[in-house]
Protein backbone atom coordinates (compact mmCIF):
# COMPACT_ATOMS: atom_id res chain seq x y z
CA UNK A 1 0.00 0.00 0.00
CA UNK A 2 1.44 3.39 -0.80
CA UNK A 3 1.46 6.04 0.93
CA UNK A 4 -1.11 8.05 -1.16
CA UNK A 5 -3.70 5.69 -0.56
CA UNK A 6 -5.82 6.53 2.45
CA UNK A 7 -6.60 4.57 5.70
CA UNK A 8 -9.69 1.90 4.89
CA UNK A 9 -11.72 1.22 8.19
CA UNK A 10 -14.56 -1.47 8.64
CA UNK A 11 -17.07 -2.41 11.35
CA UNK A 12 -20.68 -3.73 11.78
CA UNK A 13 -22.69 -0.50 11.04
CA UNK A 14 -25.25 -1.31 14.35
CA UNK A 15 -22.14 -1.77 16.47
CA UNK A 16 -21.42 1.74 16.32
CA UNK A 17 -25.45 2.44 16.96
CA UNK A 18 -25.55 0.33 19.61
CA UNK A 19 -22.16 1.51 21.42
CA UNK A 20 -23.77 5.12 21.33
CA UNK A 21 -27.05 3.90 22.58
CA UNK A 22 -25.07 2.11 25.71
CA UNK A 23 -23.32 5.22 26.35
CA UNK A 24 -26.16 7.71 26.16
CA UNK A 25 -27.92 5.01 28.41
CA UNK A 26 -25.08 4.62 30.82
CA UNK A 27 -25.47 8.76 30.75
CA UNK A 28 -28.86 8.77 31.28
CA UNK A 29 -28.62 6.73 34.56
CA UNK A 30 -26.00 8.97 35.87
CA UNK A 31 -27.84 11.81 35.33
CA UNK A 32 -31.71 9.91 36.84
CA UNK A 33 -29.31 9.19 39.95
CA UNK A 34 -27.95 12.78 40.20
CA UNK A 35 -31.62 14.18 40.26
CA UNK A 36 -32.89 11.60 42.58
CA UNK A 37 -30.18 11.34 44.88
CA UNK A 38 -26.51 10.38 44.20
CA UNK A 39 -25.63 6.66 44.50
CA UNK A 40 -21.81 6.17 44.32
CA UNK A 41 -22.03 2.23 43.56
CA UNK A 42 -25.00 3.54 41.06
CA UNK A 43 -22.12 6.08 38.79
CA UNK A 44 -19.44 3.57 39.37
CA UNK A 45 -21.32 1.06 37.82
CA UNK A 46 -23.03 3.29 34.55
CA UNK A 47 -19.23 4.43 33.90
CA UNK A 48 -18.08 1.11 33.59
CA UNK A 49 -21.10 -0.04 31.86
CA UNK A 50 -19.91 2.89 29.47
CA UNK A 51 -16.06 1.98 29.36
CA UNK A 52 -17.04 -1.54 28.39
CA UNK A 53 -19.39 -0.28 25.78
CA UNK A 54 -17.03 2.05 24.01
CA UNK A 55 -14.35 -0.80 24.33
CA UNK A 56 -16.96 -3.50 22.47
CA UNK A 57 -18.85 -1.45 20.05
CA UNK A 58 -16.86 1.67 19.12
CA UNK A 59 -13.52 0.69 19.66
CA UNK A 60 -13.58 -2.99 17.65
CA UNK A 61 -12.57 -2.40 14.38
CA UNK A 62 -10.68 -3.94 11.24
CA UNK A 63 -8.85 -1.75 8.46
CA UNK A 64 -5.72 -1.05 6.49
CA UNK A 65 -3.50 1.28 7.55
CA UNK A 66 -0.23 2.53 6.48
CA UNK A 67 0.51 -1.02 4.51
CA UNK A 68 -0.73 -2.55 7.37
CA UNK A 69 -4.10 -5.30 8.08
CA UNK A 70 -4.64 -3.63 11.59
CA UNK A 71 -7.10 -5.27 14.09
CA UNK A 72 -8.66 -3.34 16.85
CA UNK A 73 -9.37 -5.45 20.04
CA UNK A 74 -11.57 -4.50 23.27
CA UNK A 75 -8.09 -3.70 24.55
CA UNK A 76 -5.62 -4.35 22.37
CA UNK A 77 -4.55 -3.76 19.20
CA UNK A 78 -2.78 -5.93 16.63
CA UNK A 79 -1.04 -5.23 13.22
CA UNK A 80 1.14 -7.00 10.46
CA UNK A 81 1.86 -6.02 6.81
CA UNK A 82 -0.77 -6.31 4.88
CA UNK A 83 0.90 -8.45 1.75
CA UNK A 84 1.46 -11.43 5.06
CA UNK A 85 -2.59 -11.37 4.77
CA UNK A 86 -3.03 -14.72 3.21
CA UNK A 87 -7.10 -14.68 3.42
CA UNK A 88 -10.20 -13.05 4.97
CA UNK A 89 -13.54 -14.66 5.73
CA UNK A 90 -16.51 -13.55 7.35
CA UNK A 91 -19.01 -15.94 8.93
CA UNK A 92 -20.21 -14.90 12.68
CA UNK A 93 -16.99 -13.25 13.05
CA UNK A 94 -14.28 -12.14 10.36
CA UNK A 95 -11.52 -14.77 10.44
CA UNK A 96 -8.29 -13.34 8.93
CA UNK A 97 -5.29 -16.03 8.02
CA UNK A 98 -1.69 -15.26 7.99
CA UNK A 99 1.24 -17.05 8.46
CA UNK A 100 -0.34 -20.62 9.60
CA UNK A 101 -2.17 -18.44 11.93
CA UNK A 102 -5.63 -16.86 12.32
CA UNK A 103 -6.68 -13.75 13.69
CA UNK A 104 -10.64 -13.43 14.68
CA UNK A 105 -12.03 -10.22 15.51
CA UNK A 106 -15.64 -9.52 16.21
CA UNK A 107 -15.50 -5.95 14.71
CA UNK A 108 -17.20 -7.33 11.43
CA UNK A 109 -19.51 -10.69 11.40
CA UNK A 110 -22.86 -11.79 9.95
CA UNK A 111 -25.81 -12.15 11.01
CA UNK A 112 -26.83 -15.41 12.65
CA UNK A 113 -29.24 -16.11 9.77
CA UNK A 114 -26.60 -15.25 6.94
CA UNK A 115 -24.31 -17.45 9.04
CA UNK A 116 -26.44 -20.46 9.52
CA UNK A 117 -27.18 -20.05 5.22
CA UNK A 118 -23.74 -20.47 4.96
CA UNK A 119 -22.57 -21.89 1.30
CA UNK A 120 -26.46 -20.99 0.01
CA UNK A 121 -26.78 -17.74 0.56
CA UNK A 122 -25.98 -15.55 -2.22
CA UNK A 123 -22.58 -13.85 -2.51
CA UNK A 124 -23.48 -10.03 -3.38
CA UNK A 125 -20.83 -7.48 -2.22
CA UNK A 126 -23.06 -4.54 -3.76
CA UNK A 127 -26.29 -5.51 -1.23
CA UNK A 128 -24.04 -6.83 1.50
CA UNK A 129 -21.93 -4.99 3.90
CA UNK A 130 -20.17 -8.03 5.30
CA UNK A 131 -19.42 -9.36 1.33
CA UNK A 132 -17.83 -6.36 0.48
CA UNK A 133 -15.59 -5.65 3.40
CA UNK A 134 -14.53 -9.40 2.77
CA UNK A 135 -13.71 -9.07 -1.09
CA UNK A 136 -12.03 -5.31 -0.37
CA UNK A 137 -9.84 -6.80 2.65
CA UNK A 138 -8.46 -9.62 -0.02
CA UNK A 139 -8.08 -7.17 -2.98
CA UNK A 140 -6.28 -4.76 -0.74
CA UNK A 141 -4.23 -7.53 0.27
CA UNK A 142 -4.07 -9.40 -3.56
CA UNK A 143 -2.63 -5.62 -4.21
CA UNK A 144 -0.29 -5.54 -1.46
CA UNK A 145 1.65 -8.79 -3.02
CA UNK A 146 1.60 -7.67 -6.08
CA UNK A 147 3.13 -4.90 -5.82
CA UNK A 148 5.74 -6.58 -3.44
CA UNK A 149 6.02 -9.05 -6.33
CA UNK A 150 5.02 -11.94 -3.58
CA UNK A 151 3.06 -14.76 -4.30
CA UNK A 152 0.65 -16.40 -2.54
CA UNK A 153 1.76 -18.49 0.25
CA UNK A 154 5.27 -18.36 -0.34
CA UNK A 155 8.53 -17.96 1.98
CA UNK A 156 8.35 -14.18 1.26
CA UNK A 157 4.76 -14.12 2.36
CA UNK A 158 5.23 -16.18 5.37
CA UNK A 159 8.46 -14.38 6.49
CA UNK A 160 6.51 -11.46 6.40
CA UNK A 161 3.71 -12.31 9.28
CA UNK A 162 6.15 -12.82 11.46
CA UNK A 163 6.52 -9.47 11.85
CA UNK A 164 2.91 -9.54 14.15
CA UNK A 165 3.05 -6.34 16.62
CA UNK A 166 0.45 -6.36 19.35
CA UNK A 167 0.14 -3.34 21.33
CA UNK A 168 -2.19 -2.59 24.36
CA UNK A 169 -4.21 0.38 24.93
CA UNK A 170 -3.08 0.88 28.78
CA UNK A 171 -5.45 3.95 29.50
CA UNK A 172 -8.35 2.36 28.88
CA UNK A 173 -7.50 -0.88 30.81
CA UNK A 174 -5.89 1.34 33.52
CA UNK A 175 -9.34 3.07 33.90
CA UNK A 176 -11.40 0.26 33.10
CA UNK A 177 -9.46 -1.68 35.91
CA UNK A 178 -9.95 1.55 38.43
CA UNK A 179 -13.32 1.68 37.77
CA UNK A 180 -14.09 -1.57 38.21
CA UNK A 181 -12.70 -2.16 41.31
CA UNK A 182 -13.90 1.49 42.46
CA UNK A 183 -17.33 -0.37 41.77
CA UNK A 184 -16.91 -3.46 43.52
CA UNK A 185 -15.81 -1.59 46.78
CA UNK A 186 -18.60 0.47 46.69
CA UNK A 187 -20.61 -2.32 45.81
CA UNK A 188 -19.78 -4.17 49.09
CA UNK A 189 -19.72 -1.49 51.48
């Protein structure tokens, strides 16, 4: 991927709706409780309620960025070069396959029914969201050989996913962590 090219990002659209409708709910209790009289144990729990929500719904996400298949986690995040992508599929969850290995991320998955369908349903990346991030994920990574000059599943290819970074986001397990045990505490008491 050159450098010209911009970032390409990819999620469940109702993941984002329903992280925002956890949050403004989470809100929404925090602010019932502050009318009605504050509850510690109450705010502790709707703010983590809304750490874990941003973490699963608007945090998760899969995309290409700067020549890299990038995977964001609840709390983690993982990245390799894009040409070691050997496949992508998406059934419940989007499977991704590189070097002998697979990395799953929830960020992008079909619906049970779609699942269950499986080899019947119809393949048709211009009516379905989930078809189309799958086909894009192995052009962009069909491209990123190519212009590598790597083939498919060869040394080059391999040699290249071992080069698998994971990085954690700290602050938001660090908060997540405080909160939670903030909550417990106050939960007990």
């Amino acid at each position: 991927m050159n450098d010209d090219q911009p970032d390409e990002w990819f999620r469940n659209s109702s993941s984002s709706v329903w992280g925002v409708l956890a949050i403004g709910a989470a809100v929404a209790i925090i602010v019932v409780d502050a009318i009605t009289g504050w509850h510690p144990v109450t705010t502790a729990g709707a703010v983590l309620f809304a750490l874990v929500a941003y973490a699963a719904f608007i945090r998760t996400k899969v995309g290409v960025s700067n020549g890299d298949f990038v995977l964001h986690h609840l709390y983690s995040t993982v990245r390799f070069p894009m040409a070691a992508l050997e496949s992508v599929s998406v059934g419940r969850t989007l499977g991704a396959y590189a070097g002998g290995r697979t990395y799953v991320s929830g960020a992008v998955g079909r619906s049970i029914r779609d699942a269950v369908k499986g080899a019947k349903r119809d393949h048709n990346p211009l009516r379905n969201q989930t078809d189309f991030i799958e086909d894009r994920l192995n052009a962009l990574a069909q491209d990123a050989r190519d212009r590598r000059r790597i083939k498919r599943d060869s040394e080059e290819q391999f040699a290249l996913a071992e080069d698998v970074r994971r990085t954690w986001d700290w602050p938001l397990i660090g908060v997540t962590v405080i909160v939670a045990v903030v909550f417990v505490v106050l939960f007990f008491l």
